[in-house]
Protein backbone atom coordinates (compact mmCIF):
# COMPACT_ATOMS: atom_id res chain seq x y z
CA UNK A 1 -3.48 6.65 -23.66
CA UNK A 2 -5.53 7.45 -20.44
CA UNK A 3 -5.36 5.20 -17.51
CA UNK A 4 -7.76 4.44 -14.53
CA UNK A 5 -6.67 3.08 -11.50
CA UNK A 6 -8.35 0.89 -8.73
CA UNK A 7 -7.05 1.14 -5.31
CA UNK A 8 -7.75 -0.38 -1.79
CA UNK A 9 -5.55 0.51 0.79
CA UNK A 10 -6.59 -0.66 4.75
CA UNK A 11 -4.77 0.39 7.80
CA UNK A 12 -4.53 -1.69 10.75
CA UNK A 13 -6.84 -4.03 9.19
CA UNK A 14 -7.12 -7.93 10.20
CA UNK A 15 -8.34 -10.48 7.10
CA UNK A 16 -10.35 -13.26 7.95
CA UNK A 17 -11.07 -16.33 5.40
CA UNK A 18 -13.21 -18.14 7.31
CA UNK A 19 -15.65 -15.57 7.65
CA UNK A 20 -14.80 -13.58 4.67
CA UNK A 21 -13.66 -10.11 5.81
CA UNK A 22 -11.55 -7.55 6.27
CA UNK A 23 -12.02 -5.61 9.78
CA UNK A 24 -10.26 -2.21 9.96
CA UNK A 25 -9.49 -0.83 13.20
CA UNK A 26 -9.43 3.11 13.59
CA UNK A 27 -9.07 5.05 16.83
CA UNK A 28 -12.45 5.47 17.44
CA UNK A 29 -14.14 3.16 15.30
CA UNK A 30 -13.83 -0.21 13.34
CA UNK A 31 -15.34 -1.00 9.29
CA UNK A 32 -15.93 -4.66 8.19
CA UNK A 33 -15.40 -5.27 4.44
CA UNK A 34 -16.38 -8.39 2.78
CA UNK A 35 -13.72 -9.88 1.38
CA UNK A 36 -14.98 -11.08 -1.78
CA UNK A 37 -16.74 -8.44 -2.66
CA UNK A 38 -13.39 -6.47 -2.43
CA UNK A 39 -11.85 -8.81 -4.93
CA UNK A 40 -14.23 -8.96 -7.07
CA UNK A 41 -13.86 -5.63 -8.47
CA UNK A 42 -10.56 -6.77 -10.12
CA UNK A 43 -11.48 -10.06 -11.62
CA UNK A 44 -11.83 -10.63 -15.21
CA UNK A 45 -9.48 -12.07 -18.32
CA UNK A 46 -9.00 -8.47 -19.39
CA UNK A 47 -7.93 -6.71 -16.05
CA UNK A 48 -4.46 -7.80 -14.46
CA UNK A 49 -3.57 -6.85 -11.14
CA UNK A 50 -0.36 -5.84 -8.84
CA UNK A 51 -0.92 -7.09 -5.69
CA UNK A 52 1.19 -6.05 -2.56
CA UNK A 53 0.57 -6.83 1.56
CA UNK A 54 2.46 -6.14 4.52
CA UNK A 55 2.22 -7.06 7.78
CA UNK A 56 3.42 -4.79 10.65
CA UNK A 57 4.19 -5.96 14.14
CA UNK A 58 5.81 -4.27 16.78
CA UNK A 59 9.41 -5.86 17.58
CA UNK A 60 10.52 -6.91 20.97
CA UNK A 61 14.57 -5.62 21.56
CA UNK A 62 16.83 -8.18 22.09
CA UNK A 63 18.27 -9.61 25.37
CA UNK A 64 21.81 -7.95 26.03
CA UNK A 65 24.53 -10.47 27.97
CA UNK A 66 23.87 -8.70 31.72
CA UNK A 67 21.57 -6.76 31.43
């Protein structure tokens, strides 16, 4: 049986609720996505979904007794 897939993938990307986006920062330029609309394309009784997010932050070492 053939199989199509949907897939959204965003790097560096901030989500907003209240004002229903997603803004994607690049290195020289930044794309708003409305949120909904995004989601929208997988919504129905018939489709189900696999839904994954990560958040990446940069770690700060930890303190070392003297130094």
């Amino acid at each position: 049986m053939a199989k199509q897939t949907l897939n959204y993938s965003f790097k560096n990307a901030v989500i907003s609720l209240e004002e229903n986006t997603i803004t994607e920062y690049g290195k020289e330029d930044i794309k708003v996505y409305v949120l909904s609309d995004v989601l929208k394309k997988f919504e129905g009784e018939n489709k189900t979904v696999d839904i994954s997010i990560k958040e990446s932050s940069d770690l700060e070492p930890s303190e070392v007794d003297g130094e």
